[in-house]
Protein backbone atom coordinates (compact mmCIF):
# COMPACT_ATOMS: atom_id res chain seq x y z
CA UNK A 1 31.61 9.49 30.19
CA UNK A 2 30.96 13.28 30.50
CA UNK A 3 28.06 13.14 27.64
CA UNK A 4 26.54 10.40 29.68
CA UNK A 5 26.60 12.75 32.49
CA UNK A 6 25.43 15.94 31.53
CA UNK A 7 22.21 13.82 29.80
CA UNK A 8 23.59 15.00 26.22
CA UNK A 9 23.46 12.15 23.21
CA UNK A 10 23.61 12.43 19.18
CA UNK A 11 20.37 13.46 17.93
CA UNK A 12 18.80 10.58 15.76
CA UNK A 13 15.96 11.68 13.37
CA UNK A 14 12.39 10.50 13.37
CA UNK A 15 11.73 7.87 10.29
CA UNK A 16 9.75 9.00 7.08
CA UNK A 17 10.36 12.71 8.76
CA UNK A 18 8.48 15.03 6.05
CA UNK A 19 11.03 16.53 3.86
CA UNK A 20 8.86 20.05 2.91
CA UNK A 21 8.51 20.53 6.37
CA UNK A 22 11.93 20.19 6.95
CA UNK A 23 12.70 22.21 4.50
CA UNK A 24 10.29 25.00 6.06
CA UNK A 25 11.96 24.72 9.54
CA UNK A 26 15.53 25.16 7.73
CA UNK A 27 14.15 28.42 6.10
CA UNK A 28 14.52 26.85 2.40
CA UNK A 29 10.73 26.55 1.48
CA UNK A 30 8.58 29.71 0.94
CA UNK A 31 5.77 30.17 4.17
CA UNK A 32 2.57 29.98 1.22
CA UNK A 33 4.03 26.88 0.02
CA UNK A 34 4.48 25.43 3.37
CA UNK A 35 1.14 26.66 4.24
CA UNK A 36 -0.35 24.72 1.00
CA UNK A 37 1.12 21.68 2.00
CA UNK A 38 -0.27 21.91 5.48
CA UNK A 39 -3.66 22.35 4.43
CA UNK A 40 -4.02 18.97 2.36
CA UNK A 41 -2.02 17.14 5.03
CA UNK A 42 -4.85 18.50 7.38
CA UNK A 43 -7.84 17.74 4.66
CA UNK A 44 -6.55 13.88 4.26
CA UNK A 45 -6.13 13.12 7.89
CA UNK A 46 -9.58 14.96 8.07
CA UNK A 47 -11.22 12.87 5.53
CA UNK A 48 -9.49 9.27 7.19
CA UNK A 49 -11.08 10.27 10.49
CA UNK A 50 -14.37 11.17 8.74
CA UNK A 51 -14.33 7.92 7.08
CA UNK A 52 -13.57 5.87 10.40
CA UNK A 53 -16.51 7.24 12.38
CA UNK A 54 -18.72 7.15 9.56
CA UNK A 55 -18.11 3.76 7.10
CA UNK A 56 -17.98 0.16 7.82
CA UNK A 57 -15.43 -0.75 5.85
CA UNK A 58 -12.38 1.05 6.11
CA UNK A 59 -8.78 -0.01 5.26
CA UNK A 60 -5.44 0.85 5.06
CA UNK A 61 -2.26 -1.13 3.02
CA UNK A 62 1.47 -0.69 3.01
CA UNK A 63 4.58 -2.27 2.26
CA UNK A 64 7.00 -2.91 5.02
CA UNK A 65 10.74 -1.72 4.79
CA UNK A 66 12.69 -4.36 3.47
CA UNK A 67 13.03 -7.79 5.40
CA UNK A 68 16.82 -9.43 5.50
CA UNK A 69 17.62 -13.16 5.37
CA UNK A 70 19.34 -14.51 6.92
CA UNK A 71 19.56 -12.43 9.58
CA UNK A 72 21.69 -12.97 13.00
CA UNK A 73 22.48 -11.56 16.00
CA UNK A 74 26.28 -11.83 15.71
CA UNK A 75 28.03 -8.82 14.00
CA UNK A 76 30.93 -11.00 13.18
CA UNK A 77 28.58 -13.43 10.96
CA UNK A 78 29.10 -11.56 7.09
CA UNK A 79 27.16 -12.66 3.92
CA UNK A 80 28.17 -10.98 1.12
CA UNK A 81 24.56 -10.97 -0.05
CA UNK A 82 21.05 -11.20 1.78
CA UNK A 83 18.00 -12.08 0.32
CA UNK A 84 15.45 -10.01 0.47
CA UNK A 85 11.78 -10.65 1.77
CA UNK A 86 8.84 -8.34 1.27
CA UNK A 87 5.88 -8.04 3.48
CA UNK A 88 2.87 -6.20 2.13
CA UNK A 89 -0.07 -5.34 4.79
CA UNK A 90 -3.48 -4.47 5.08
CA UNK A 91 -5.32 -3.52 7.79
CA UNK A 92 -8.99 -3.10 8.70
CA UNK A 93 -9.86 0.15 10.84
CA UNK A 94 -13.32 -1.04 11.65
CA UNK A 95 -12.63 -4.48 12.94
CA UNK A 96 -8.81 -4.61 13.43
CA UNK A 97 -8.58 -7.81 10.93
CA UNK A 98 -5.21 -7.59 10.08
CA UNK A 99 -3.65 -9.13 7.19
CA UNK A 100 0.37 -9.68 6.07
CA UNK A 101 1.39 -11.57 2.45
CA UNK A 102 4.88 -12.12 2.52
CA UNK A 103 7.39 -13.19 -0.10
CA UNK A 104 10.88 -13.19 -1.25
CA UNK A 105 12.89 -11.84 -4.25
CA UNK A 106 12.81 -15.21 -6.25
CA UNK A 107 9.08 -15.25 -5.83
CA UNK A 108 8.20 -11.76 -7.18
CA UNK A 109 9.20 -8.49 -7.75
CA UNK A 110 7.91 -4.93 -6.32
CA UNK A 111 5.83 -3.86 -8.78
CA UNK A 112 2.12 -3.04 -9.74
CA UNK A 113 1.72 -6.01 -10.39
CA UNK A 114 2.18 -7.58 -6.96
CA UNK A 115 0.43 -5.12 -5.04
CA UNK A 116 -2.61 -5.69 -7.73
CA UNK A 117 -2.68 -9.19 -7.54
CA UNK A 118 -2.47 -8.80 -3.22
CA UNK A 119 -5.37 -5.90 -3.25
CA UNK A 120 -8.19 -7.33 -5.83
CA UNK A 121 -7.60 -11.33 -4.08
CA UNK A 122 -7.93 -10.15 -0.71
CA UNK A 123 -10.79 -7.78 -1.53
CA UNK A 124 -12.71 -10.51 -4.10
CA UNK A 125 -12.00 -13.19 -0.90
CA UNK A 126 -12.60 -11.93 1.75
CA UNK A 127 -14.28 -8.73 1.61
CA UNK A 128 -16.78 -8.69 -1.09
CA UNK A 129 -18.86 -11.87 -0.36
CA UNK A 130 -19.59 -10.87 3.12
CA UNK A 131 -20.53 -7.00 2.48
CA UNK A 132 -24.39 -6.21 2.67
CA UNK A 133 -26.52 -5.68 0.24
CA UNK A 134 -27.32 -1.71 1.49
CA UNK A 135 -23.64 -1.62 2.00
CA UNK A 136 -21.71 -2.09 -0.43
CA UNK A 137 -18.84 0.03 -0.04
CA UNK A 138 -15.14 -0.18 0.57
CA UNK A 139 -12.18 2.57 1.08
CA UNK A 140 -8.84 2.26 1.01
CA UNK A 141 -5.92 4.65 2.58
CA UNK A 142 -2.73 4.08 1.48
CA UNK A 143 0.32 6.40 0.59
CA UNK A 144 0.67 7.95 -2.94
CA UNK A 145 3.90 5.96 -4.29
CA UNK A 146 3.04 5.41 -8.24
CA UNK A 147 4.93 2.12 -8.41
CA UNK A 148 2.61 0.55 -5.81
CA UNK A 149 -0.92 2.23 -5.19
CA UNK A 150 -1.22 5.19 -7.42
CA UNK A 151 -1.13 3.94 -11.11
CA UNK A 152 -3.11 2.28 -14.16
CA UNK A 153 -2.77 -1.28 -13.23
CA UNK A 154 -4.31 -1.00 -9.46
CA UNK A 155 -6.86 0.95 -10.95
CA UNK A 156 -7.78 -1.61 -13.56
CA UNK A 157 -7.46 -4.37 -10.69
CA UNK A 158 -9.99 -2.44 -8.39
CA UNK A 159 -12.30 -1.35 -11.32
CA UNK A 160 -12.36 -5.14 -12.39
CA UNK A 161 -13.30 -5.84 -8.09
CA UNK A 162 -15.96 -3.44 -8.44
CA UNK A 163 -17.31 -4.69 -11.61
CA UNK A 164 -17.45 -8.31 -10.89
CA UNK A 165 -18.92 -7.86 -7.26
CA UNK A 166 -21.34 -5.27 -7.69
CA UNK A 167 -19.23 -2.59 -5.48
CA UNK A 168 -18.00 1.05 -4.79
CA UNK A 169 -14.38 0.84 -4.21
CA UNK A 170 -12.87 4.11 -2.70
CA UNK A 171 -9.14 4.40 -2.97
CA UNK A 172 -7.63 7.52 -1.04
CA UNK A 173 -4.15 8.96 -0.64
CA UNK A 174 -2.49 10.30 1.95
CA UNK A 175 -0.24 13.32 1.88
CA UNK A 176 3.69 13.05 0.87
CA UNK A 177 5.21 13.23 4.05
CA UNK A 178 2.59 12.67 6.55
CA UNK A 179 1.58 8.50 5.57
CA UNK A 180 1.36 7.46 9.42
CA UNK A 181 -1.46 5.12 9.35
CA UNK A 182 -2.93 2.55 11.40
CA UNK A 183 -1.13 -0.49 9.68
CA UNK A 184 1.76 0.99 10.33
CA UNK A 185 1.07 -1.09 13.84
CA UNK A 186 1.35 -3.97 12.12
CA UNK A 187 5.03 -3.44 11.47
CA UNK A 188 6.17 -1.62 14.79
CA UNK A 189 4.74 -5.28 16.46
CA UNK A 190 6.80 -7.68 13.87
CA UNK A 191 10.14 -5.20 14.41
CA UNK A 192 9.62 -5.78 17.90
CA UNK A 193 9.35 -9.50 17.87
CA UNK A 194 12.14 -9.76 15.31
CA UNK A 195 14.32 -7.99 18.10
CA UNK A 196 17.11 -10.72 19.06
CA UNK A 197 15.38 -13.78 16.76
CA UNK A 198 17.52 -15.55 14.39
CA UNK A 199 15.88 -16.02 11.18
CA UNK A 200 17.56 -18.47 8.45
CA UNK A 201 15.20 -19.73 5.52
CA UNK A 202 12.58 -17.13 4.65
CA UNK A 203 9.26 -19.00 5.56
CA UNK A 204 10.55 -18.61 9.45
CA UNK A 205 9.13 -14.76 9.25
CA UNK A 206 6.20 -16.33 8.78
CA UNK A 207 6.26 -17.31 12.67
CA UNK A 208 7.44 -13.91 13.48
CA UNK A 209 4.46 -12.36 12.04
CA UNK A 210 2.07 -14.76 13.32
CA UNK A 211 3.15 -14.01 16.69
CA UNK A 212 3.84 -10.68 17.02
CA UNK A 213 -0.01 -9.99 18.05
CA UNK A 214 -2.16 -11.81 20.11
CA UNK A 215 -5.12 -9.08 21.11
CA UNK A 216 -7.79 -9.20 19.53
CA UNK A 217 -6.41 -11.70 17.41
CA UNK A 218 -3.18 -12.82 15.57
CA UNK A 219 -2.29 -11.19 12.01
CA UNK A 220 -3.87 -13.43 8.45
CA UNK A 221 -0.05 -14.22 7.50
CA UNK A 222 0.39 -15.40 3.76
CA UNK A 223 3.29 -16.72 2.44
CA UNK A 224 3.15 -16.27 -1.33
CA UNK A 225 4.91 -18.21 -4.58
CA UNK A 226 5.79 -16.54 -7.75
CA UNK A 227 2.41 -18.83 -8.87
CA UNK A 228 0.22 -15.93 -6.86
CA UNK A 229 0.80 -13.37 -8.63
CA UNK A 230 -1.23 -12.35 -12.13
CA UNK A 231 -0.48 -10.64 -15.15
CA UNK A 232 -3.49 -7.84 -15.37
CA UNK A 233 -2.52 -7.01 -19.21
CA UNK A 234 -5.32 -8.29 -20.36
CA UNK A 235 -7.60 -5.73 -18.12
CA UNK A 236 -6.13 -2.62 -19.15
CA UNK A 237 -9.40 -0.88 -19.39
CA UNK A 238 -8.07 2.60 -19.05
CA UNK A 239 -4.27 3.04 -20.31
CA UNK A 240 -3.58 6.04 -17.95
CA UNK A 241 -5.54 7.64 -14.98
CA UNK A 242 -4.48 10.79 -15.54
CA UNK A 243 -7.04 13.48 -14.92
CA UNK A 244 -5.84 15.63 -17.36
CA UNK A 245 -4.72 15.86 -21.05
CA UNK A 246 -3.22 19.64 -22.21
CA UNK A 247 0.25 20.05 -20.90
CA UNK A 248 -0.57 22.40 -17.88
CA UNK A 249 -3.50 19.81 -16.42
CA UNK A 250 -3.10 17.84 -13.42
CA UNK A 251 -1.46 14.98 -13.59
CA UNK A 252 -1.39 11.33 -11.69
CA UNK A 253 0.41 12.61 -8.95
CA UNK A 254 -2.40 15.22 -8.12
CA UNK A 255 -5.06 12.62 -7.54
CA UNK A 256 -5.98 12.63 -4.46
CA UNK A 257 -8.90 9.79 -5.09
CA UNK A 258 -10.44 7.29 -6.88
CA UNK A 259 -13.61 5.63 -7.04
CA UNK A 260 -14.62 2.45 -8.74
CA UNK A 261 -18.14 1.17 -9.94
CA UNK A 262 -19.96 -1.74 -11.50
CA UNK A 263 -20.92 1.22 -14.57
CA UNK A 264 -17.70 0.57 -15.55
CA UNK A 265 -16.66 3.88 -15.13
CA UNK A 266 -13.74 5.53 -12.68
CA UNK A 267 -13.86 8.79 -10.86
CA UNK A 268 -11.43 11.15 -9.53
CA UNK A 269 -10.66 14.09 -6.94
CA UNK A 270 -8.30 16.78 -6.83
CA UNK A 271 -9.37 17.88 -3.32
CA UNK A 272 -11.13 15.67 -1.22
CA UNK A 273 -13.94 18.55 -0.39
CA UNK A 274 -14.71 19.03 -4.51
CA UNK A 275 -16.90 16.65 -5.94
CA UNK A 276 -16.48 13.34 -7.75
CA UNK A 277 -14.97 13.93 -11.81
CA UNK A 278 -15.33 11.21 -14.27
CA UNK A 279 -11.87 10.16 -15.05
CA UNK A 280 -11.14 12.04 -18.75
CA UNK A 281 -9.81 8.87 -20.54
CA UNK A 282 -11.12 6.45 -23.07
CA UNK A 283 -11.86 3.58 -22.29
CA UNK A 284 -11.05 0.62 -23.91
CA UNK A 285 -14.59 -1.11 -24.95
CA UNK A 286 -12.64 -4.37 -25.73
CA UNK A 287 -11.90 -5.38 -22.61
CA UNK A 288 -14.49 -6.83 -20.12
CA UNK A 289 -14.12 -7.90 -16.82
CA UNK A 290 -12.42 -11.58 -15.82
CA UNK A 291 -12.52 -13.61 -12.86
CA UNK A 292 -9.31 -13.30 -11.08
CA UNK A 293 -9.04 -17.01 -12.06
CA UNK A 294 -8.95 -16.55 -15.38
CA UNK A 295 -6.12 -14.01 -15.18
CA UNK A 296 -2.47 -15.68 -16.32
CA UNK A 297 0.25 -15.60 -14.32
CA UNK A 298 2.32 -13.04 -14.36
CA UNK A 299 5.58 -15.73 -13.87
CA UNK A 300 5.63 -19.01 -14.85
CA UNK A 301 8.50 -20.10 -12.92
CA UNK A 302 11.13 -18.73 -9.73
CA UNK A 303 13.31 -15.78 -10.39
CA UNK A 304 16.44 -15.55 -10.28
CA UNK A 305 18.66 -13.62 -8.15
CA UNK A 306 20.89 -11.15 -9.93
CA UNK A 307 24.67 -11.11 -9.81
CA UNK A 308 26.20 -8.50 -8.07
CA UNK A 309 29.67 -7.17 -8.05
């Protein structure tokens, strides 16, 4: 074909491609605004690399895009529905421990929730009872989506970590646009493995996961049950994080971080280079801290999959 020969092809645009800079490069965003944005993309990457040379304990989480089953390599094979599988990661900087909790739409939702229940068990687990006693501090990179990372019900979930364990939990957010982190590797390795595999029940991704690292080590995979997940509506200690109250302060989506401590108390930043803020909300002196144990479930039974038409 003549395209083929003159080296010429349909241009295919990079995934999560920042939409303000696109905008910028298209002439529709203003060059102050563009230089704004810039700047705290800069600062956050900054403050990640900061926090990788310096601390011990240093993660990043993220959901992967949606997982299909059953999926086939044979275009001809049509289900009118697929059900879908989520796979939630974490990943540590320091040590490359890498960990993946997967489950499917009759097990759980997307929600708070979820991600809650994943964060403060992996952290009270496997984190907490190993840390030091002169180090005693964790951070956490993630995006700044307010359904999964950025929102009341994390917060309480990591405040209640912090609390029962004795710790500093950092929680840090990236800028919109410009999320690449490090557990993104985690999903680049399963797409690759999933290239050409047949998967049928939902439990095989399991084996995809497990095997699509060997160096250093394989990936922590976790298959999860509705029964996993907790309800955290009992630890509502602050109702909102919002760092502001009159109409024209910032609001959730300015947060740039959060800190957690056993003094029961949660702390904020609008810039990473400005100082800690105690979080301007009451709390709630009724609630006290519970072992996740003690937490109830947040389903008692399966879901069910909703009809569509």
């Amino acid at each position: 074909m003549r395209w083929r020969k003159k080296n010429v092809s349909i241009f295919k645009p990079k995934k999560d491609e920042c939409e303000l800079c696109t905008a910028y490069k298209s002439g529709n965003l203003q060059q102050s605004d563009y230089d704004h944005h810039v700047a705290k993309k800069e600062e956050a990457r900054d403050e990640k690399v900061k926090d990788k040379e310096t601390e011990k304990h240093v993660f990043a989480m993220d959901q992967q895009a949606i997982l299909l089953c059953p999926k086939s390599n044979v275009s001809s094979l049509y289900y009118k529905m697929k059900l879908k599988v989520h796979n939630f990661c974490m990943y540590n900087l320091k040590t490359k421990e890498a960990y993946c909790f997967l489950w499917n739409e009759t097990e759980g939702g997307v929600n708070a929730e979820e991600f809650a229940s994943i964060v403060a068990k992996l952290l009270n687990t496997e984190v907490c009872p190993f840390l030091q006693d002169d180090d005693r501090r964790i951070i956490i990179y993630s995006d700044g989506c307010t359904s999964q990372n950025r929102n009341s019900v994390m917060a309480n979930a990591l405040l209640n970590v912090a609390m029962l364990n004795n710790v500093v939990i950092e929680q840090k957010f990236l800028e919109k646009g410009h999320t690449q982190m490090e557990v993104d590797s985690i999903h680049a390795c399963i797409e690759r493995k999933m290239k050409a595999k047949v998967i049928n029940p939902p439990a095989e991704y399991l084996g995809v996961c497990k095997e699509a690292r060997v160096n250093p080590k394989p990936y922590n995979v976790h298959y999860l049950t509705h029964e996993y997940f907790n309800s955290y509506s009992d630890l509502a200690f602050f109702k909102s994080i919002r760092p502001g109250r009159k109409p024209r302060d910032p609001v959730v989506t300015d947060i740039k971080a959060l800190k957690y401590t056993s003094s029961e108390d949660i702390f904020y930043k609008i810039k990473f280079s400005e100082p800690w803020s105690t979080l301007p909300q009451r709390k709630n002196p009724a609630v006290v801290p519970k072992e996740l144990s003690a937490l109830p479930k947040l389903y008692n039974e399966r879901l069910k999959i909703k009809k569509k038409v």
